[in-house]
Each structure stands twice: as C-alpha cells, then as structure tokens.
Protein backbone atom coordinates (compact mmCIF):
# COMPACT_ATOMS: atom_id res chain seq x y z
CA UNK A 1 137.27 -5.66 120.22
CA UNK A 2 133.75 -3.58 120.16
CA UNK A 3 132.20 -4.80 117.05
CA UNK A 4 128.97 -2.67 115.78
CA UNK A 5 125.81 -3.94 116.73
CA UNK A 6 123.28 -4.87 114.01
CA UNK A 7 120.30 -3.64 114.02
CA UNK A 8 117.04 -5.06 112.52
CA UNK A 9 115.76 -5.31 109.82
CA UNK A 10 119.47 -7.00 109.04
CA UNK A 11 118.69 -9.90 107.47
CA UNK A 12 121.42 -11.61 109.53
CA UNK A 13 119.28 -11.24 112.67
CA UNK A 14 116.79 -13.39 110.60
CA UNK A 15 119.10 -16.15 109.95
CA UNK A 16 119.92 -19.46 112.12
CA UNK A 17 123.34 -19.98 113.82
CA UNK A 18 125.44 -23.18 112.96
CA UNK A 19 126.55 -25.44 115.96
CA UNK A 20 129.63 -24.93 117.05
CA UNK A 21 132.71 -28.49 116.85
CA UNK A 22 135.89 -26.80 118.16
CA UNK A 23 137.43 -24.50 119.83
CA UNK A 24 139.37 -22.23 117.43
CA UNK A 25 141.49 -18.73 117.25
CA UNK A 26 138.09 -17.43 115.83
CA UNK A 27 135.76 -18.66 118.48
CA UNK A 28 137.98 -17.16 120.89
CA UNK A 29 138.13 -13.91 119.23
CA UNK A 30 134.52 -13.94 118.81
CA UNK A 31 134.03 -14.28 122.96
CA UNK A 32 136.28 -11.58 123.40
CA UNK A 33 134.31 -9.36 121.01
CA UNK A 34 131.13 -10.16 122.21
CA UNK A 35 132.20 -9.59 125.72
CA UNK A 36 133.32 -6.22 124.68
CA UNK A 37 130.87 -5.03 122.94
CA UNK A 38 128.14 -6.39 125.56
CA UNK A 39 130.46 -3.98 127.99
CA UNK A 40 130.83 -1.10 125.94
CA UNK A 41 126.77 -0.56 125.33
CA UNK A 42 126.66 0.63 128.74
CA UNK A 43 123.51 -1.21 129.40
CA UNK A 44 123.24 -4.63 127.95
CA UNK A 45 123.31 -7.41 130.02
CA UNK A 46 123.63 -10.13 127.06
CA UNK A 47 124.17 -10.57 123.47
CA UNK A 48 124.43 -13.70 121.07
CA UNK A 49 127.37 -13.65 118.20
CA UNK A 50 124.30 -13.04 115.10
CA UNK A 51 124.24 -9.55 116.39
CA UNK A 52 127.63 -8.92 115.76
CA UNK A 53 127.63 -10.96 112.03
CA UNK A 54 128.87 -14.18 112.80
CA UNK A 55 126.16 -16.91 112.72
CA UNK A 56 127.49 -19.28 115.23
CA UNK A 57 125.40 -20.51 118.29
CA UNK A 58 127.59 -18.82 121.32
CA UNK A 59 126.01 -16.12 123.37
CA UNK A 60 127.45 -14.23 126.08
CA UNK A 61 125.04 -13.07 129.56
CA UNK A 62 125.53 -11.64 132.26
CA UNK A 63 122.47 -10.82 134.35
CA UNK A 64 124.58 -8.88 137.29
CA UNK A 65 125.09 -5.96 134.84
CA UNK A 66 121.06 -5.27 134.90
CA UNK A 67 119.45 -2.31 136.39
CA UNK A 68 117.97 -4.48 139.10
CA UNK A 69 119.71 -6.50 141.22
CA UNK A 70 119.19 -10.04 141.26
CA UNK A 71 120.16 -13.60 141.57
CA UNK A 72 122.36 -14.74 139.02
CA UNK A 73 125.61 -16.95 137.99
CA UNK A 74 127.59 -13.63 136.75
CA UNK A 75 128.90 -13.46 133.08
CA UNK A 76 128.53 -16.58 131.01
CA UNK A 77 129.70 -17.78 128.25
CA UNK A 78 127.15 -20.69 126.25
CA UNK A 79 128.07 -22.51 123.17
CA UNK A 80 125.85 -24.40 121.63
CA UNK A 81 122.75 -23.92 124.25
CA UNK A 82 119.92 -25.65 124.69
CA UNK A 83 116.76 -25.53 126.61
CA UNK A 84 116.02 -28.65 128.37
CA UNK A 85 113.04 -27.78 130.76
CA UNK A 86 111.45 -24.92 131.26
CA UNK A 87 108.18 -24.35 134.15
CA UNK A 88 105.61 -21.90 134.42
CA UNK A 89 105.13 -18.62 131.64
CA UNK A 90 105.00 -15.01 132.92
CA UNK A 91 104.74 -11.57 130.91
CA UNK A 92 108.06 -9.49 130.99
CA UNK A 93 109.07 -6.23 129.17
CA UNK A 94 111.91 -6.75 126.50
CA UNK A 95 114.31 -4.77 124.74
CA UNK A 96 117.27 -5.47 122.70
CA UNK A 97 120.65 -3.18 121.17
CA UNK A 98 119.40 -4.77 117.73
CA UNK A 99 116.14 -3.04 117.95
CA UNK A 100 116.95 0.65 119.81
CA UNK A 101 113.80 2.16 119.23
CA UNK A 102 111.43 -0.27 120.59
CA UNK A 103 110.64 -2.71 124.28
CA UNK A 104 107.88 -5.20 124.28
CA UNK A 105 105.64 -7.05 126.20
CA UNK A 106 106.18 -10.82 126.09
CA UNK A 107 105.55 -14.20 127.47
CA UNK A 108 108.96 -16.46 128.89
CA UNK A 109 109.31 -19.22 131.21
CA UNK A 110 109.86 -18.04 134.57
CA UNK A 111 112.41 -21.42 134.99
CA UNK A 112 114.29 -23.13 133.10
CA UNK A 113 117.45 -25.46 132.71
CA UNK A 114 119.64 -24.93 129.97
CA UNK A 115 122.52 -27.50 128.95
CA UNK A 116 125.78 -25.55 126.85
CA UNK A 117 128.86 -25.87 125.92
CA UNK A 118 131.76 -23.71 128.39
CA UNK A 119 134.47 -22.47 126.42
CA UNK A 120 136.29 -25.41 127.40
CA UNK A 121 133.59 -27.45 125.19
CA UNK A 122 132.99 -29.01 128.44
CA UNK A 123 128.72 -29.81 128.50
CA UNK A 124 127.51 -27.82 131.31
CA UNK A 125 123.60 -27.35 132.56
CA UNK A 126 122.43 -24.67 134.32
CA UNK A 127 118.73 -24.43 136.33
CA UNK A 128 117.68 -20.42 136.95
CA UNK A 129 114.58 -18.80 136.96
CA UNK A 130 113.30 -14.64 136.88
CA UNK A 131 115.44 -12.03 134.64
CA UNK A 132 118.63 -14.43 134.22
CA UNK A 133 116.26 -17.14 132.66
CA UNK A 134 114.66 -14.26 130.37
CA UNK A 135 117.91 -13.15 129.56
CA UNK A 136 119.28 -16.64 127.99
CA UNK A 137 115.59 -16.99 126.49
CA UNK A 138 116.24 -13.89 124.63
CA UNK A 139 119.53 -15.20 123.38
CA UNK A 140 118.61 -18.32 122.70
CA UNK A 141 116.02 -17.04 120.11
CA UNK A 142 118.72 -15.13 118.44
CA UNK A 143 120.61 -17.81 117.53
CA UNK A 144 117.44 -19.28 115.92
CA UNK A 145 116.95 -15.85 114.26
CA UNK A 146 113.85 -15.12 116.42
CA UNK A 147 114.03 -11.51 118.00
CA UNK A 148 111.46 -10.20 120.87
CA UNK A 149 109.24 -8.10 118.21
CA UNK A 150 108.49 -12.05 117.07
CA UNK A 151 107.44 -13.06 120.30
CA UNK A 152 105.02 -9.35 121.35
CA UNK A 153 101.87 -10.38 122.96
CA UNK A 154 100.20 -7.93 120.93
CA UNK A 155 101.76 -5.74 118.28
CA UNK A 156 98.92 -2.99 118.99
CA UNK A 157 98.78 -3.30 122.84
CA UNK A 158 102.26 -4.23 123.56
CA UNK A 159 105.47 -3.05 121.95
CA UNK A 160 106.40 0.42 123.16
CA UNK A 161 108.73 3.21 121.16
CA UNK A 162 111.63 3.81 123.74
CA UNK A 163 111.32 7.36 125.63
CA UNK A 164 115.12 7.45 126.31
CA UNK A 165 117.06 5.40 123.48
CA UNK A 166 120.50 4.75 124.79
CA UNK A 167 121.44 3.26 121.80
C-alpha cells in the first residue's frame, strides 16, 4: 500500500531504526509498502522504512529506476545493512522525497560492500560502486536518522532549492 512520505523536519527522520530478529506479517507488509510507495513517487529509486514511520532498519533500492542508466543488481530489499568496506570518496548531487524542496552536494564512497539481511533473513553481501553505492549510502543514513542536508559540503555553496519539485 502507498504510505505518505514524511517529510523533514519530522522528528521521525531524526530518530535511529531498531534491528530487525524475525520475519513477521508486519515486516512483510512493511516491504510491500515501501515498494509501493518507492513506485508510486514516479521518481525515486530508494527509500528506507523511517520515511514511511516505522523505525526498523529495512530499506528498499533499486538503482535501475534512475534517470541514468547504469550498472546495478535491480530492486533490493536490505534488512539490517551494514557497511563493511567502502574505497575512495567522490562529490555527488543528492536529493530525497523527505526533503522536496532541496538537492545537495555531498561526499560518498564511490565503492563499497555492504552485508544485509534478504527477506529470507538469509546474510547476504553485496560489493558495487557509482550511483547504486550512493543510493544504499543514502539509505543507510536514514536508518541512523542522518539525511543528505547532514552530510552538504557546504550549506552556503552547496544545497540547491529544486527548480522542478516533483514532489
């Protein structure tokens, strides 16, 4: 089911996620949601389950859906994930559905490897690199309660007021 986005300053977005034990009814129903929702934005290419109100650490990507094309492992669903390793730092332009109004200039790690939970609860890793890697970055700091207007190089030379909010 589309859930409604939150949007900062929630103080939700703020707020660490709790690990998740088990697979419930709930979990499931939260995956669903969050893959809807991700769908129904039109334009979103991953969200974590703090920006729909429930503080657990599951996050769904899917890099394919951005506006360029490039490598990627298709939708994904991580519970619980972690980054392991992580090589090299470039600057990349951010924006998020929980801040519409705003993209920003910031500094990720152009690889990494990531271990998670499937929705199996089976412990996965995963090594990518370029927008997919920036993409589970970006979740990841959700989950932590850390959104990209944390992370802006510089708050006077580098977050932008969108031109076309979609949102």
């Amino acid at each position: 089911m589309v859930k409604p986005v939150l949007i900062y300053p929630n103080q939700i977005l703020k707020a660490a996620s709790a690990p998740i034990a088990e697979i419930t009814s709930e979990l499931s129903a939260v995956v669903t949601d969050l893959k809807d929702t991700m769908l129904a934005a039109g334009h979103s290419v991953g969200i974590a389950a703090a920006q729909i109100g429930v503080l657990s650490r599951v996050v769904v990507i899917n890099a394919s859906l951005g506006r360029k094309p490039c490598e990627n492992h298709g939708e994904l669903v991580l519970i619980n994930p972690e980054i392991i390793d992580y090589e090299g730092i470039f600057r990349t332009r951010e924006g998020c559905m929980s801040v519409p109004e705003f993209t920003g200039d910031v500094n990720r790690a152009a690889k990494i490897t990531v271990s998670y939970l499937d929705e199996a609860l089976c412990l996965k890793t995963l090594s990518t690199e370029g927008f997919e890697a920036v993409v589970i970055q970006h979740e990841i700091d959700h989950l932590d309660g850390v959104l990209f207007i944390d992370r802006v190089i510089s708050r006077k030379r580098d977050l932008y007021r969108r031109k076309d909010k979609k949102c």
